[in-house]
C-alpha atoms as a PDB file:
ATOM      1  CA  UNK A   1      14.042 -27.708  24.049  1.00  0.00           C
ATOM      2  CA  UNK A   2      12.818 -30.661  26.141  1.00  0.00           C
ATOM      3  CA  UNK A   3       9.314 -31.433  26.131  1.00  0.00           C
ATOM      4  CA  UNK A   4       8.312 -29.174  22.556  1.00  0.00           C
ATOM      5  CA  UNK A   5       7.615 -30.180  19.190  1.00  0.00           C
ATOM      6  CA  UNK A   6      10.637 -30.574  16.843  1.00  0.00           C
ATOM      7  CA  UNK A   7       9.008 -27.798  15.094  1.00  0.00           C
ATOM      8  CA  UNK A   8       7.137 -25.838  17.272  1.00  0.00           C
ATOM      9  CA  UNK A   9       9.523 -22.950  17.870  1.00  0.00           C
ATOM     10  CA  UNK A  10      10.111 -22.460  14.346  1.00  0.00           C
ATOM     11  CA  UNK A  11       6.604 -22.131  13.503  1.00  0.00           C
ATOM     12  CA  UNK A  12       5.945 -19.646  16.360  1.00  0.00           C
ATOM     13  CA  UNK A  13       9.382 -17.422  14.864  1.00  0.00           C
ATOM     14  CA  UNK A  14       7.536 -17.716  11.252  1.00  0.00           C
ATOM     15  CA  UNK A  15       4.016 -15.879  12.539  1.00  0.00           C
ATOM     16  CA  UNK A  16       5.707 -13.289  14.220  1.00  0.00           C
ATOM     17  CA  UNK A  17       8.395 -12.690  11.470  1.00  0.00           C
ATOM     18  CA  UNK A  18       5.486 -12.345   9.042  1.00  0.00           C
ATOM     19  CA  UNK A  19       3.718 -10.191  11.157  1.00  0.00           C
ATOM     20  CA  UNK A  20       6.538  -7.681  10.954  1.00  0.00           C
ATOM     21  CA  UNK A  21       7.724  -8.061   7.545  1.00  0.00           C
ATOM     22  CA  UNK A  22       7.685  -4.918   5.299  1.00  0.00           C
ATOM     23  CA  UNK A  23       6.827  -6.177   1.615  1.00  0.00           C
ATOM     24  CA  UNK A  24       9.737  -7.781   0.110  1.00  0.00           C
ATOM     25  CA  UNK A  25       8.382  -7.143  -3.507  1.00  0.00           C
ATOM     26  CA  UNK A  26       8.033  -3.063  -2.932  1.00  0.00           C
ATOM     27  CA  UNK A  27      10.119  -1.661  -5.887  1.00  0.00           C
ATOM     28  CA  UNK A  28      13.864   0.290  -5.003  1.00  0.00           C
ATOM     29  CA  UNK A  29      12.526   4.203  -5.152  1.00  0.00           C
ATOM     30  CA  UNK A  30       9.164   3.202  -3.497  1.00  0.00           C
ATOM     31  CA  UNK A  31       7.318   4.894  -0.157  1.00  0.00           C
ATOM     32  CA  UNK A  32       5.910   3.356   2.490  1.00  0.00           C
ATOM     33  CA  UNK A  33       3.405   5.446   5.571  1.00  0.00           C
ATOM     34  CA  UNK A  34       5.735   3.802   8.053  1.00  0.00           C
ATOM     35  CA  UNK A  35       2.875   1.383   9.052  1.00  0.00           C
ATOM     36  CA  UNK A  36       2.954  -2.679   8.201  1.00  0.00           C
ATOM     37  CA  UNK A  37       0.462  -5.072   7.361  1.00  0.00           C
ATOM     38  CA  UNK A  38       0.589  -9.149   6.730  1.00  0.00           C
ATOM     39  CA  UNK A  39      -0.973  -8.937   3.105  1.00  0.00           C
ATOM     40  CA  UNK A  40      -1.707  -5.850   0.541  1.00  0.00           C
ATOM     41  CA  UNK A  41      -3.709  -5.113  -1.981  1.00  0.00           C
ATOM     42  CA  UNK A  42      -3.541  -2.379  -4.690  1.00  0.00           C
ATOM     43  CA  UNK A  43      -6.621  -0.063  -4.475  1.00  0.00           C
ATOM     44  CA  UNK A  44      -5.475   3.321  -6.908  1.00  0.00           C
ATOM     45  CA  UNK A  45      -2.928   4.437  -9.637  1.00  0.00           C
ATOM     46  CA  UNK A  46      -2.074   8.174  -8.098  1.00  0.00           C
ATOM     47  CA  UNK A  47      -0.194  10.913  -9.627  1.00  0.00           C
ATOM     48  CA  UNK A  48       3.317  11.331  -8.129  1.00  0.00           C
ATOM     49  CA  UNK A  49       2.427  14.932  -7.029  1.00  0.00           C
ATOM     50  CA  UNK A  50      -0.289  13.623  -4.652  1.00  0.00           C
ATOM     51  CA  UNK A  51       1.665  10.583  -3.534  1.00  0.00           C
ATOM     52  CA  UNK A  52       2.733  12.219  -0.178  1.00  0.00           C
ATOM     53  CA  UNK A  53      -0.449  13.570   0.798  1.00  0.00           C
ATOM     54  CA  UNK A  54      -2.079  10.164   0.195  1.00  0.00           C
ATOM     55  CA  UNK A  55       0.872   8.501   2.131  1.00  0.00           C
ATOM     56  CA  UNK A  56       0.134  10.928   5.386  1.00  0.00           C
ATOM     57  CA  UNK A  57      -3.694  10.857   5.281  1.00  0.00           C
ATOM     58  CA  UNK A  58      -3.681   7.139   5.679  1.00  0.00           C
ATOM     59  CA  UNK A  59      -1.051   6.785   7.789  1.00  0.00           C
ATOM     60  CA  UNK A  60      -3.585   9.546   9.892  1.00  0.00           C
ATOM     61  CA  UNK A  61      -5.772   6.588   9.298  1.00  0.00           C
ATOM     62  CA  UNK A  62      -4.076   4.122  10.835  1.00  0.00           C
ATOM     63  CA  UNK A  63      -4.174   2.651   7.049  1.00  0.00           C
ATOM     64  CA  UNK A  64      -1.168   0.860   6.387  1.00  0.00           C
ATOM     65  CA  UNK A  65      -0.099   1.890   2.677  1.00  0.00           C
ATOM     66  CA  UNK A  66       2.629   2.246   0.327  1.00  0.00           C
ATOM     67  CA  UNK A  67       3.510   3.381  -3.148  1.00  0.00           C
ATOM     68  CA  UNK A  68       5.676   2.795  -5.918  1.00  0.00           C
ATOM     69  CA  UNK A  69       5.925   3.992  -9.550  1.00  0.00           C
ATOM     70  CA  UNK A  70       3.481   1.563 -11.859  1.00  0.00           C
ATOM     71  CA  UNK A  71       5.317  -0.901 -13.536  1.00  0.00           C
ATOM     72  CA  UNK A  72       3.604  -0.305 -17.037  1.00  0.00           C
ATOM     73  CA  UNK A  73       1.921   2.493 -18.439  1.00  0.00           C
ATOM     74  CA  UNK A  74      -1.809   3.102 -17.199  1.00  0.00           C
ATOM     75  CA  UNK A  75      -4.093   4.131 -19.736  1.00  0.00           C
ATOM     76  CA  UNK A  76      -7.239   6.595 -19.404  1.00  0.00           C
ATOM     77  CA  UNK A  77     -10.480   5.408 -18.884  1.00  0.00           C
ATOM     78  CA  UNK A  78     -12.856   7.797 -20.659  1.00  0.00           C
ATOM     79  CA  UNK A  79     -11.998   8.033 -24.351  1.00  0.00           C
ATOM     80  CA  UNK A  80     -11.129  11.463 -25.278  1.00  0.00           C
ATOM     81  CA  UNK A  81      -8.550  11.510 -22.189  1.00  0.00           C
ATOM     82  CA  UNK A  82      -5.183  11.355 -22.735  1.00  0.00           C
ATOM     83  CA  UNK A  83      -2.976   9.433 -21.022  1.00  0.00           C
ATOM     84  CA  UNK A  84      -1.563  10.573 -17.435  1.00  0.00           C
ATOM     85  CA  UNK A  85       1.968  11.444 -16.719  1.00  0.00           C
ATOM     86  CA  UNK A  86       4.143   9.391 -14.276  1.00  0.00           C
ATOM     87  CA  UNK A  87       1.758   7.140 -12.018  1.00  0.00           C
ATOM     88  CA  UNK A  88       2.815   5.357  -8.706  1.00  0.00           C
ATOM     89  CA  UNK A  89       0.628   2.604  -7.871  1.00  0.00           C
ATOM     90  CA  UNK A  90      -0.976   2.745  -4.569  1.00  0.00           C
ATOM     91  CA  UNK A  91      -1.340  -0.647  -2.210  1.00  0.00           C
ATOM     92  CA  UNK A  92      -2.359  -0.873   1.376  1.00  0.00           C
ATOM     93  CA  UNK A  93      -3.108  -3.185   3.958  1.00  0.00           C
ATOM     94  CA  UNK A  94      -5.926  -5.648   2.964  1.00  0.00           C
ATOM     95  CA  UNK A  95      -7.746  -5.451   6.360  1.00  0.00           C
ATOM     96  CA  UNK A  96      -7.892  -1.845   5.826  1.00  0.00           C
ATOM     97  CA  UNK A  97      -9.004  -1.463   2.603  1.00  0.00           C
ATOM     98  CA  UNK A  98     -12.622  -0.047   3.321  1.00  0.00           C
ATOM     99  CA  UNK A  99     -11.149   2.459   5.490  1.00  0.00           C
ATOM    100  CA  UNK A 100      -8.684   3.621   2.761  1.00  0.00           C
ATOM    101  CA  UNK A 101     -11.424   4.063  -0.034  1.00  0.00           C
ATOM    102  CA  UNK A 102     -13.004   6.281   2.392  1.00  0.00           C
ATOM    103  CA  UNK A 103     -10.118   8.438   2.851  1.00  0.00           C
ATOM    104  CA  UNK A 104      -8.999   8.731  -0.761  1.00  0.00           C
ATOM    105  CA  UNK A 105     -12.679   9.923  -1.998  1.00  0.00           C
ATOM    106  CA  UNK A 106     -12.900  12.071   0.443  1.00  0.00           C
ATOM    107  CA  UNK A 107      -9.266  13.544  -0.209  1.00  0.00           C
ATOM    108  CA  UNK A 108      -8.984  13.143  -3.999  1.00  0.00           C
ATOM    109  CA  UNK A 109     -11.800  15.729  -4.620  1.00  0.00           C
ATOM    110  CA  UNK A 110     -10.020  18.039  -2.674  1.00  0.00           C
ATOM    111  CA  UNK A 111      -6.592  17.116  -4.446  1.00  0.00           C
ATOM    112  CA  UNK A 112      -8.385  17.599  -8.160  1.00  0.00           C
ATOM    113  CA  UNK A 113      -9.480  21.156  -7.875  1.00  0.00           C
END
């Protein structure tokens, strides 16, 4: 284009490609909420039985979030515990991440009875 920046255009194709990119490193058999975000970080290891209703209640949120299965085993925290079953690791947007800690305490008691 006449009168741009060699590089201009490209730069302004990279910040709105980002802004739309699902995360490239979300492991084959994983779920997303449907919702994207620009950077993630992982905030609980779930059981797969409540992944779902985790997925939904955030995406209620307007929490960007998805889940795939942990990629090594998780180990209990109290001694005396033993160790959990299958575990998906949840991650969600990082802007949103207050939000989503108030949604999973207030939904994992519910879950755990």
């Amino acid at each position: 284009m006449a009168g741009t920046a060699p590089g201009a255009h490209t730069c302004a194709q990279l910040t709105v490609s980002a802004s739309l990119f699902a995360p490239a490193w979300l492991p084959p058999g994983g779920r997303g909420n449907g919702l994207r975000a620009t950077s993630w970080a992982p905030i609980a290891d779930l059981p797969v039985r409540h992944v779902d209703t985790v997925l939904d209640a955030l995406r209620d949120a307007n929490v960007p979030a998805h889940a795939a299965p942990a990629p090594r085993p998780v180990r209990p925290l109290a001694p005396g515990r033993r160790a959990p079953g299958a575990v998906w690791r949840l991650r969600v947007g990082s802007t949103s991440y207050a939000t989503a800690e108030n949604v999973l305490m207030q939904l994992l008691r519910k879950l755990d009875r």
